[in-house]
N, C-alpha and C. Protein backbone atom coordinates (compact mmCIF):
# COMPACT_ATOMS: atom_id res chain seq x y z
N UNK A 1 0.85 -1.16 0.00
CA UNK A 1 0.00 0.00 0.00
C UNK A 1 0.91 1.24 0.00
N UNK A 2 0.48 2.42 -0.52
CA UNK A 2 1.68 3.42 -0.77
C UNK A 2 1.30 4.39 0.07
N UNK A 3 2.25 4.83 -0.01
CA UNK A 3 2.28 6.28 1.44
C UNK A 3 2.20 7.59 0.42
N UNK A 4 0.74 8.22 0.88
CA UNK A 4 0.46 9.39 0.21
C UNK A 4 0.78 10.45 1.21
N UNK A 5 1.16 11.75 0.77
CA UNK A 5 0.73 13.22 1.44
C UNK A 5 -0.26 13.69 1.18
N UNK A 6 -0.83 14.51 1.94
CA UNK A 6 -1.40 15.63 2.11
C UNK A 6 -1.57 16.71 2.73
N UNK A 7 -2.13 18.29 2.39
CA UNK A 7 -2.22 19.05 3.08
C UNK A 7 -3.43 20.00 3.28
N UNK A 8 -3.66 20.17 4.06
CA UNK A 8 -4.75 20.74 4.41
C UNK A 8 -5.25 22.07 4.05
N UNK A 9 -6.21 22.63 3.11
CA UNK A 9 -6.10 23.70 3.25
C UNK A 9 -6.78 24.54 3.75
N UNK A 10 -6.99 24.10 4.80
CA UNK A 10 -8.01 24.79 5.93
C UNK A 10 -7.06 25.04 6.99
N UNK A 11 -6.37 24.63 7.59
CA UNK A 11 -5.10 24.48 8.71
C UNK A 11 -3.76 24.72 8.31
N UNK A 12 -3.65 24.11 6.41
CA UNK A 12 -2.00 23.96 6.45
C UNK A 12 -1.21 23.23 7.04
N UNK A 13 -1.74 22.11 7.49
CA UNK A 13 -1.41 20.80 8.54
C UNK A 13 -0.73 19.95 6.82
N UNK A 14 0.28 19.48 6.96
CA UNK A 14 0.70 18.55 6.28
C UNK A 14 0.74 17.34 6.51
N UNK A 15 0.07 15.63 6.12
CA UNK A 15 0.02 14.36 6.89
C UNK A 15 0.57 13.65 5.74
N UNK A 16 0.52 12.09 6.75
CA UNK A 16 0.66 11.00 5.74
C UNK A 16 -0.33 10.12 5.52
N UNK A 17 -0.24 9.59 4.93
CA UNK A 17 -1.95 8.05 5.09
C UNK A 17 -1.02 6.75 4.29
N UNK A 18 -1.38 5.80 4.82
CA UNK A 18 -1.49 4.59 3.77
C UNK A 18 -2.31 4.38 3.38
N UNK A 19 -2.59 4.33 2.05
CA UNK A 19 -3.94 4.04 1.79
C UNK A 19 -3.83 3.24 0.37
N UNK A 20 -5.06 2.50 -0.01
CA UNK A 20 -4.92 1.79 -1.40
C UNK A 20 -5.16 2.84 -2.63
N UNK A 21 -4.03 2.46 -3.92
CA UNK A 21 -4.24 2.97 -4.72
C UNK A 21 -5.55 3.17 -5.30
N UNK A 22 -6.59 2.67 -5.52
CA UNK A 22 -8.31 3.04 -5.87
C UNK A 22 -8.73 3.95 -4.77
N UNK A 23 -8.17 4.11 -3.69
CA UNK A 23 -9.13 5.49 -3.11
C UNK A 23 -8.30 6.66 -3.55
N UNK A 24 -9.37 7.55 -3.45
CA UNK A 24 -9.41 9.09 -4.03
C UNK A 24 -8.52 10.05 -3.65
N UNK A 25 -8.00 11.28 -4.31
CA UNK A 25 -7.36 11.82 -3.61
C UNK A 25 -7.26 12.74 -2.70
N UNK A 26 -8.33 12.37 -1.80
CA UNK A 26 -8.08 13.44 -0.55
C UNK A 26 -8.22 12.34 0.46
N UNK A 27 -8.12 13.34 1.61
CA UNK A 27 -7.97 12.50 2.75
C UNK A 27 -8.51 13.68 3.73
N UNK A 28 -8.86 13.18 4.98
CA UNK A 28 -9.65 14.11 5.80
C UNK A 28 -8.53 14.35 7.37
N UNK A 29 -8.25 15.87 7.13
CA UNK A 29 -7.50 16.42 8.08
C UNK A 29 -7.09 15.46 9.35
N UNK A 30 -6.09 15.06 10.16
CA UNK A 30 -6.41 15.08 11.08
C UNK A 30 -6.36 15.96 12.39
N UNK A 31 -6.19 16.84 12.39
CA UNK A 31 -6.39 17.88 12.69
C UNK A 31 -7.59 18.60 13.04
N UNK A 32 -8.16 19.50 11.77
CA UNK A 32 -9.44 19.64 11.69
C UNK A 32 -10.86 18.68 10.87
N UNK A 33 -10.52 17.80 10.45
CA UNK A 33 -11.39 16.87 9.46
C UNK A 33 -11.71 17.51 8.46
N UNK A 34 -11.03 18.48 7.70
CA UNK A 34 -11.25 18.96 6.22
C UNK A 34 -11.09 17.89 4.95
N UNK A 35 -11.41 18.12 4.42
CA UNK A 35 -11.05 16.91 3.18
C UNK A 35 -9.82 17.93 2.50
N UNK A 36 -8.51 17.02 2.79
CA UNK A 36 -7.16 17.50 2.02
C UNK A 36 -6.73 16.70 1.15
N UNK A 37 -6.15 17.69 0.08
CA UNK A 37 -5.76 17.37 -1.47
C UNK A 37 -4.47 16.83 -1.36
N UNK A 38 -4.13 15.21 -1.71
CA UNK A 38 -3.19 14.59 -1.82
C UNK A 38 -1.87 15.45 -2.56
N UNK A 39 -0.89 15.76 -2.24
CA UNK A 39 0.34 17.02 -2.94
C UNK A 39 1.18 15.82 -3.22
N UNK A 40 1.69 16.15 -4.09
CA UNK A 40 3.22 15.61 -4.18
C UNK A 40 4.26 15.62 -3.39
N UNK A 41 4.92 14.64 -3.34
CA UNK A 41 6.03 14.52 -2.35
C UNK A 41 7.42 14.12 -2.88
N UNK A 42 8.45 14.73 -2.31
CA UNK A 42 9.50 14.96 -2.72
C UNK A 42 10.15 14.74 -1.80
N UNK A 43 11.17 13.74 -2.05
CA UNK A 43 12.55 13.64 -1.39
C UNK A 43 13.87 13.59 -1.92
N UNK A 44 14.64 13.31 -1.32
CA UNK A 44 15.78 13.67 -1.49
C UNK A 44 17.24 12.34 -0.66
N UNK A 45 18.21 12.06 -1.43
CA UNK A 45 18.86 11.16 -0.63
C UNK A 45 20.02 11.59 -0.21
N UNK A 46 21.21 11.31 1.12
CA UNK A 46 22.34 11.71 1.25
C UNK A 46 23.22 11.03 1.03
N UNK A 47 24.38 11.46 1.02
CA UNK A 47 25.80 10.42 1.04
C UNK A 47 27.11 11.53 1.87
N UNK A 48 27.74 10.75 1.79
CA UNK A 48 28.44 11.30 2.80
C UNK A 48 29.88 11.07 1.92
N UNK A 49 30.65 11.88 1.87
CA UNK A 49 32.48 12.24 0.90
C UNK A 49 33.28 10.95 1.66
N UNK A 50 34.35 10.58 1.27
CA UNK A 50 35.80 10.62 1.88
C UNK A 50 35.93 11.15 3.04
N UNK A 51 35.80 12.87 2.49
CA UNK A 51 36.38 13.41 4.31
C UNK A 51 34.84 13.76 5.15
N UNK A 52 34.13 13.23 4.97
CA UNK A 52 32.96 13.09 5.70
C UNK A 52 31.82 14.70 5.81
N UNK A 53 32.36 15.05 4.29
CA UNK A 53 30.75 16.30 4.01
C UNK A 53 30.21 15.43 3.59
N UNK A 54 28.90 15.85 4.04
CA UNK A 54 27.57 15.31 3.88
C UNK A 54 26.89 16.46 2.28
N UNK A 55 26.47 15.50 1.22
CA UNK A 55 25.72 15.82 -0.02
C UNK A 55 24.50 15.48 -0.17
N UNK A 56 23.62 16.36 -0.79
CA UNK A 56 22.33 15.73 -1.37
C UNK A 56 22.58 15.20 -2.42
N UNK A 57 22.13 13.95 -3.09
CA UNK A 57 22.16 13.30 -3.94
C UNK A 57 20.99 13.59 -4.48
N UNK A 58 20.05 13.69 -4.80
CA UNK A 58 18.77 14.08 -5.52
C UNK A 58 17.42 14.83 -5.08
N UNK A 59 16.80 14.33 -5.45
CA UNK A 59 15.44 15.31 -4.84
C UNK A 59 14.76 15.70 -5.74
N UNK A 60 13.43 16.57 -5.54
CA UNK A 60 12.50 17.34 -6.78
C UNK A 60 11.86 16.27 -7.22
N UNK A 61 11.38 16.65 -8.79
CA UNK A 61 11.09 15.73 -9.86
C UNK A 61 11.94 15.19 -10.44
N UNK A 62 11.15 14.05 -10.64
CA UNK A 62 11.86 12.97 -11.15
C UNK A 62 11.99 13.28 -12.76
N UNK A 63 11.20 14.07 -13.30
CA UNK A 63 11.80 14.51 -14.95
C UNK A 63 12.46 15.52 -15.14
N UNK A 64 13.38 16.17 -13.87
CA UNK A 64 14.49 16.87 -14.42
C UNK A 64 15.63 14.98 -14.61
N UNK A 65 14.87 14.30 -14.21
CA UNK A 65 16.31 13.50 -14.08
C UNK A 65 15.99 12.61 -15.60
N UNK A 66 14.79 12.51 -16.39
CA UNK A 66 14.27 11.78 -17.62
C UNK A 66 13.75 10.90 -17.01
N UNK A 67 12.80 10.72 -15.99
CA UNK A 67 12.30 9.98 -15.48
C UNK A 67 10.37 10.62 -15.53
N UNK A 68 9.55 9.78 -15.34
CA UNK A 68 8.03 10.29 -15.17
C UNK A 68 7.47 10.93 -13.77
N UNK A 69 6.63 11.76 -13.95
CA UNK A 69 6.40 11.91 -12.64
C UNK A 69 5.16 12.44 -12.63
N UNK A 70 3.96 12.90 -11.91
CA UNK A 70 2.98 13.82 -11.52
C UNK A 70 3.25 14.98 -12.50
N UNK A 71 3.81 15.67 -12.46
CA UNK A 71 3.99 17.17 -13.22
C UNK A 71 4.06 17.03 -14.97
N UNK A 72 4.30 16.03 -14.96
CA UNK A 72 4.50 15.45 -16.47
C UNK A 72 2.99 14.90 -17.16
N UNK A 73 2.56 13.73 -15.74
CA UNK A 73 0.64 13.24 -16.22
C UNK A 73 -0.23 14.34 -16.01
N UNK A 74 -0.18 15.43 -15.44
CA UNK A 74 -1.21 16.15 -15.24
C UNK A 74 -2.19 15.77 -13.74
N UNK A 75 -0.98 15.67 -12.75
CA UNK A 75 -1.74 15.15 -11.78
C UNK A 75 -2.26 16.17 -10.99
């Protein structure tokens, strides 16, 4: 089951849900019980040098990298 976001736009509360791909995309605050619009989510990975700086390795969308994403289907 996949881990969606959302955020609220009644509060601005940002959550998570598991939920099955066939349900819809909102989800209801928990917070205030608004019905919030599933957002996109973005991460990002680290690594760490030789002499031990810490780098971001990626992040954003995935079609700056030629990959598919939400912003590309019209989600």
């Amino acid at each position: 089951m996949p881990l969606y976001e959302y955020k609220c736009p009644e509060c601005d509360v940002r959550f998570e849900r598991l939920q099955p791909m066939t349900d819809g995309r909102q989800a209801d605050c928990p917070d205030c019980e608004t019905e919030a619009p599933r957002v996109l989510s973005l991460f990002a990975t680290f690594s760490r040098s030789a002499d031990g700086q810490v780098a971001a390795m990626g992040g954003g969308c995935a079609c700056a990298a030629g990959g598919a994403c939400a912003c590309a289907s019209g989600f």
